[in-house]
C-alpha atoms as a PDB file:
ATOM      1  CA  UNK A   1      -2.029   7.758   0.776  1.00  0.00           C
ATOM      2  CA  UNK A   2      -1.606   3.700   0.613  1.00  0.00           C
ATOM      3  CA  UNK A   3      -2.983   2.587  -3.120  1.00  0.00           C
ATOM      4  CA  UNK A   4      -4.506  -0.673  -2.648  1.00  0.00           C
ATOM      5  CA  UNK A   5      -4.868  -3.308  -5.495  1.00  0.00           C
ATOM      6  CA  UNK A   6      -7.492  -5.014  -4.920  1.00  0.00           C
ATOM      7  CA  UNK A   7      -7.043  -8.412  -7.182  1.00  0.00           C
ATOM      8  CA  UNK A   8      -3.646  -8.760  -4.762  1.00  0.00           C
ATOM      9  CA  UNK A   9      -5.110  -8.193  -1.885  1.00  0.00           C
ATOM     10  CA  UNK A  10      -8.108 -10.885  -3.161  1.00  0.00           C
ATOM     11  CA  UNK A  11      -5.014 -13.392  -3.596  1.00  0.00           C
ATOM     12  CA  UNK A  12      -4.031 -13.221  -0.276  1.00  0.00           C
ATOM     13  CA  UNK A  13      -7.035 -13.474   0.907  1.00  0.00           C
ATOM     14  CA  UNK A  14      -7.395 -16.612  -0.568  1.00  0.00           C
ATOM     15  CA  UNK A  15      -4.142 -17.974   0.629  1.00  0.00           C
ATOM     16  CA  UNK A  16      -4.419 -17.734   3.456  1.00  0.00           C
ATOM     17  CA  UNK A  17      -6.712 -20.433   4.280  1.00  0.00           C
ATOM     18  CA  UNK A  18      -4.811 -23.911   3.939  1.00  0.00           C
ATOM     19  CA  UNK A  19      -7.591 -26.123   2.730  1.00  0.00           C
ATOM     20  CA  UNK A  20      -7.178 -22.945  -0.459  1.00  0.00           C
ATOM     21  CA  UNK A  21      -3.557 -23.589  -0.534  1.00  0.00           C
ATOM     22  CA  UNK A  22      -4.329 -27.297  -0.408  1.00  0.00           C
ATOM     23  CA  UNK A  23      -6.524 -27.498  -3.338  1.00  0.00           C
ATOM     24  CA  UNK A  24      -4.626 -24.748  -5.041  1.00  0.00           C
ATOM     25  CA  UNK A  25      -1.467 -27.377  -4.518  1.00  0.00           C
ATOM     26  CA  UNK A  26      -4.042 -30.613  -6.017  1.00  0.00           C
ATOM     27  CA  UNK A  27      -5.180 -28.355  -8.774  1.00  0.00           C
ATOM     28  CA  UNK A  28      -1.248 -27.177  -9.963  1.00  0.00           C
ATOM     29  CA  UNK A  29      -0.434 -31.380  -9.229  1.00  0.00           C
ATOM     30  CA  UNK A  30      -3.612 -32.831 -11.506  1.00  0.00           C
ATOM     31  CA  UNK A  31      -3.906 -29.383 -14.207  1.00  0.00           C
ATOM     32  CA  UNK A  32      -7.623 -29.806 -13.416  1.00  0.00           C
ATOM     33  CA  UNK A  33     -10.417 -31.855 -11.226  1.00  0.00           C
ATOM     34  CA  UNK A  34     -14.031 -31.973 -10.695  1.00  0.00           C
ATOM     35  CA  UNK A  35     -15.616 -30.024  -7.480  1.00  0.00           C
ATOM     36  CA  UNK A  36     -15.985 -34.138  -5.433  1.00  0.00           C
ATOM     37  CA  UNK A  37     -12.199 -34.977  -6.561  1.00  0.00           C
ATOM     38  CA  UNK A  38     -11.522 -32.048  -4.529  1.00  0.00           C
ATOM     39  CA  UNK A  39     -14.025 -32.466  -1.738  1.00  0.00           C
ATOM     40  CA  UNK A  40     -12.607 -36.000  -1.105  1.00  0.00           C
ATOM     41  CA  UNK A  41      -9.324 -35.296   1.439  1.00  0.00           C
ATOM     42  CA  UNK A  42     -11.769 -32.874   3.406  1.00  0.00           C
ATOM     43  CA  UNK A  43     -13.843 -33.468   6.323  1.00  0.00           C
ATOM     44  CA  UNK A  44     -16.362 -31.175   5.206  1.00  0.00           C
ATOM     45  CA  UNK A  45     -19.798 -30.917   3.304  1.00  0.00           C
ATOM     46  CA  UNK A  46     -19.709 -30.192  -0.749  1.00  0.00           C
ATOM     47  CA  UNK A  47     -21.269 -27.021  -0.030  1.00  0.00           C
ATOM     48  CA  UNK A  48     -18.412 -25.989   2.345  1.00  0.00           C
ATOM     49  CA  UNK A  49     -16.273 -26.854  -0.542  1.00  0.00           C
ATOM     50  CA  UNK A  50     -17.938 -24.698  -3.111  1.00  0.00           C
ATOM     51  CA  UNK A  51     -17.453 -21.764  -0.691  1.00  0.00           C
ATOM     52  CA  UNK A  52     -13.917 -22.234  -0.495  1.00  0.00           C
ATOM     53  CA  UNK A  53     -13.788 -22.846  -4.692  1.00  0.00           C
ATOM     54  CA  UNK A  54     -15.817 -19.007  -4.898  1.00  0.00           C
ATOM     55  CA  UNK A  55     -13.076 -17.478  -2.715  1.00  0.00           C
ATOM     56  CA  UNK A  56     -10.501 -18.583  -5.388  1.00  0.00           C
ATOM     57  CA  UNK A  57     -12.461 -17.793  -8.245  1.00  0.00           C
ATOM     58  CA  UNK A  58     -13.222 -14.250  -6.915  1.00  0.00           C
ATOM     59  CA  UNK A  59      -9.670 -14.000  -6.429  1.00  0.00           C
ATOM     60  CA  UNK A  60      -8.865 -15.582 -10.180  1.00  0.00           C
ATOM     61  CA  UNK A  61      -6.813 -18.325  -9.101  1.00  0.00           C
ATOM     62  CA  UNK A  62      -8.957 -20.900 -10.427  1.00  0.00           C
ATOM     63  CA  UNK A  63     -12.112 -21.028 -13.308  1.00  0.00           C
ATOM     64  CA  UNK A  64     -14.651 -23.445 -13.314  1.00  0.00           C
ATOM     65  CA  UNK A  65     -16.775 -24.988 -16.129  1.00  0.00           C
ATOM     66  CA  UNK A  66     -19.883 -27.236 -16.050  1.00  0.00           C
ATOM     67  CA  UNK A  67     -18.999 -30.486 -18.033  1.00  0.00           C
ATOM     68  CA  UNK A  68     -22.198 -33.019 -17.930  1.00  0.00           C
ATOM     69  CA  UNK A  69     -23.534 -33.305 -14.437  1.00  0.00           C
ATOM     70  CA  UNK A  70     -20.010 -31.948 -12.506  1.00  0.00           C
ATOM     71  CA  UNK A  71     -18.187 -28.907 -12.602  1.00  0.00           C
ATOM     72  CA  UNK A  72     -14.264 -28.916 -13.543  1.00  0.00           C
ATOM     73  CA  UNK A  73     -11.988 -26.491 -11.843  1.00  0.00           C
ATOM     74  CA  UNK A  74      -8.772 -25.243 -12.853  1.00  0.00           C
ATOM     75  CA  UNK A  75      -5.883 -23.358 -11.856  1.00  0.00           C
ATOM     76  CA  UNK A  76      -4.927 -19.865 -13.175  1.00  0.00           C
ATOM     77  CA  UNK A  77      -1.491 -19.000 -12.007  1.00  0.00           C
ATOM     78  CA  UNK A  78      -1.444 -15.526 -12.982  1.00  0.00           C
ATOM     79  CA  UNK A  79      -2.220 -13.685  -9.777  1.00  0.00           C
ATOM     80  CA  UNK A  80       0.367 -16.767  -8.068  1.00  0.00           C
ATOM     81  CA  UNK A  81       2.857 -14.693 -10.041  1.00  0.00           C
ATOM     82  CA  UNK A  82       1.451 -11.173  -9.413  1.00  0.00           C
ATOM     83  CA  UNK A  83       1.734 -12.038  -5.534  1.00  0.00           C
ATOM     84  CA  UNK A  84       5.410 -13.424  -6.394  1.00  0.00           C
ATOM     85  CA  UNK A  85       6.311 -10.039  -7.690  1.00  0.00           C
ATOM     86  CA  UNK A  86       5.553  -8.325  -5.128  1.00  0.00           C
ATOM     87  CA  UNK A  87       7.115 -10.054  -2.361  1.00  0.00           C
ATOM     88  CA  UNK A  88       9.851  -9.905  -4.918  1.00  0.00           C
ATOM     89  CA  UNK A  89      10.489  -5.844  -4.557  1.00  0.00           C
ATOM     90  CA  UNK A  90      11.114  -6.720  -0.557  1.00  0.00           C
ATOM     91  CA  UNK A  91      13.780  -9.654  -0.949  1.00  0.00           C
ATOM     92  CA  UNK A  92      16.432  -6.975  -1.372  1.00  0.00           C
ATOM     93  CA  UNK A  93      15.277  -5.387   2.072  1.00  0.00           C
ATOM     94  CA  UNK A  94      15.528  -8.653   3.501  1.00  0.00           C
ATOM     95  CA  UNK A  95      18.956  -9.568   1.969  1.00  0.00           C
ATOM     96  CA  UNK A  96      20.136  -6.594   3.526  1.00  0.00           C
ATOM     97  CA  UNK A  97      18.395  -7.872   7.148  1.00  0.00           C
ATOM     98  CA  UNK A  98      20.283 -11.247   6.787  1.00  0.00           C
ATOM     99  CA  UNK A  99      23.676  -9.545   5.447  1.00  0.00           C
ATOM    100  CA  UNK A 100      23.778  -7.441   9.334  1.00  0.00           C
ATOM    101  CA  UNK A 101      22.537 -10.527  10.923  1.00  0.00           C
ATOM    102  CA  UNK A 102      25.055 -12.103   9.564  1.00  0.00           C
ATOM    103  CA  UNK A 103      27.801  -9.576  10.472  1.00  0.00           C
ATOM    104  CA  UNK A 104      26.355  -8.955  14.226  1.00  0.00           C
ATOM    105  CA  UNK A 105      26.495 -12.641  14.789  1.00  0.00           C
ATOM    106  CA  UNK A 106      30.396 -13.283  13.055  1.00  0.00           C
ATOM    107  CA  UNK A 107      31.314 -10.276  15.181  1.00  0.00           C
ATOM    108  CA  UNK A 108      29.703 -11.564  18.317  1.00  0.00           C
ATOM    109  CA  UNK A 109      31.152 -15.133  17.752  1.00  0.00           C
ATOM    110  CA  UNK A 110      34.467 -13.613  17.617  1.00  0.00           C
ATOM    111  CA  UNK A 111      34.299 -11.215  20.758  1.00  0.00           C
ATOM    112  CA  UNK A 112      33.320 -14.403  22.607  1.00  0.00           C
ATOM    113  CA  UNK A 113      36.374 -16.748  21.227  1.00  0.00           C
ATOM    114  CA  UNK A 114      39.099 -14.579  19.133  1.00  0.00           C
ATOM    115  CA  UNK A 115      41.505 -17.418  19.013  1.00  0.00           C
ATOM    116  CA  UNK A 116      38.996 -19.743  16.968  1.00  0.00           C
ATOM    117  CA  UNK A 117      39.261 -19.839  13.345  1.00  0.00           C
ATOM    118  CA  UNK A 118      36.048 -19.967  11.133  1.00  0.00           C
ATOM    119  CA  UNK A 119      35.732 -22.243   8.858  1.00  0.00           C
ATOM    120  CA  UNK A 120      35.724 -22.323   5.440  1.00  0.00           C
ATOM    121  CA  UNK A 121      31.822 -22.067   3.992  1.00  0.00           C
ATOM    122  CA  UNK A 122      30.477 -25.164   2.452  1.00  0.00           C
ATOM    123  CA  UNK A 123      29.404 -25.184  -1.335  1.00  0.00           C
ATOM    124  CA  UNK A 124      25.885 -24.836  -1.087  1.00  0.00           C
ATOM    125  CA  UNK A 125      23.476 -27.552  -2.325  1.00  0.00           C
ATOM    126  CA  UNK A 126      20.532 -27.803  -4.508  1.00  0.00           C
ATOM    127  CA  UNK A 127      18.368 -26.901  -1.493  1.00  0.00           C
ATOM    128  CA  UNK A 128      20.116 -24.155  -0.773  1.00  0.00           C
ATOM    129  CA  UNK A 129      20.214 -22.481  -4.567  1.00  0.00           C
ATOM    130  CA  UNK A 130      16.193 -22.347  -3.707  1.00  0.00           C
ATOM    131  CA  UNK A 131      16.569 -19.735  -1.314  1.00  0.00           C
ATOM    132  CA  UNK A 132      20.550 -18.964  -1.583  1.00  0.00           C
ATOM    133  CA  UNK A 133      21.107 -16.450   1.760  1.00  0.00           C
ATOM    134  CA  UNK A 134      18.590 -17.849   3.917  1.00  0.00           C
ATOM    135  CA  UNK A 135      18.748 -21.512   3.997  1.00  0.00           C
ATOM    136  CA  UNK A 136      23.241 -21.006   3.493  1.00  0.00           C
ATOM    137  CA  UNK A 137      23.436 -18.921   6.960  1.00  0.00           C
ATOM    138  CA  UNK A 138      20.931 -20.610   9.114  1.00  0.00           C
ATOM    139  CA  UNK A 139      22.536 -23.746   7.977  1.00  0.00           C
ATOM    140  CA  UNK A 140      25.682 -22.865   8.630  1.00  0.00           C
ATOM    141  CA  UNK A 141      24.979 -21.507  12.475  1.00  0.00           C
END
């Protein structure tokens, strides 16, 4: 039997809208706006706003408060990081998907010209030290 958790599966559901991932984004850039701050880059009504703000709120990822006549939001990055963890537990599984990739491809490279010498790697970048396997073989196909 699959155990669901529901707050996760709330956080996806959030994020996967991008005008959520877009205000998510102004919200981690500004620490906190007001409801019209974050209306502004949208072609859409205030109320279609709001709707989007309850979907995050429902999901935790950001708290509102009334302050005079507007309403301040803020982000909570708690479930960000519960949703980091568990993609987390399935980088190993995709390590290992790259690492054959990576072996099927040398293998077929060398079937297809034996004689040719591979090159020596180049040290990877600040770029790729963000996402070390990934970025480091595509780059370097």
């Amino acid at each position: 039997m699959v155990k669901y958790n529901r707050n996760l599966d709330a956080t996806f559901q959030a994020l996967a809208d991008p005008t959520r991932r877009a205000i998510l984004a102004a919200l981690a850039h500004r620490g906190q706006a007001s409801v019209s701050d974050l209306a502004r880059p949208y072609r859409m009504t205030l109320p279609g706003v709001m709707k989007h703000l309850r979907v995050l709120e429902r999901a935790g990822l950001v708290t509102q408060r009334k302050v005079g006549r507007s309403r301040r939001c803020r982000l909570v990055a708690r479930p960000l990081k519960d949703a980091e963890d568990w993609i987390s537990r399935y980088r190993k599984f995709w390590e290992n998907q790259f690492d054959a990739l990576e072996r099927y491809l040398a293998q077929d490279q060398f079937q297809e010209n034996p004689q040719q010498q591979t090159e020596k790697p180049q040290e990877p970048n600040e770029e790729d030290k963000k996402w070390p396997r990934l970025r480091h073989r595509l780059r370097h196909r």
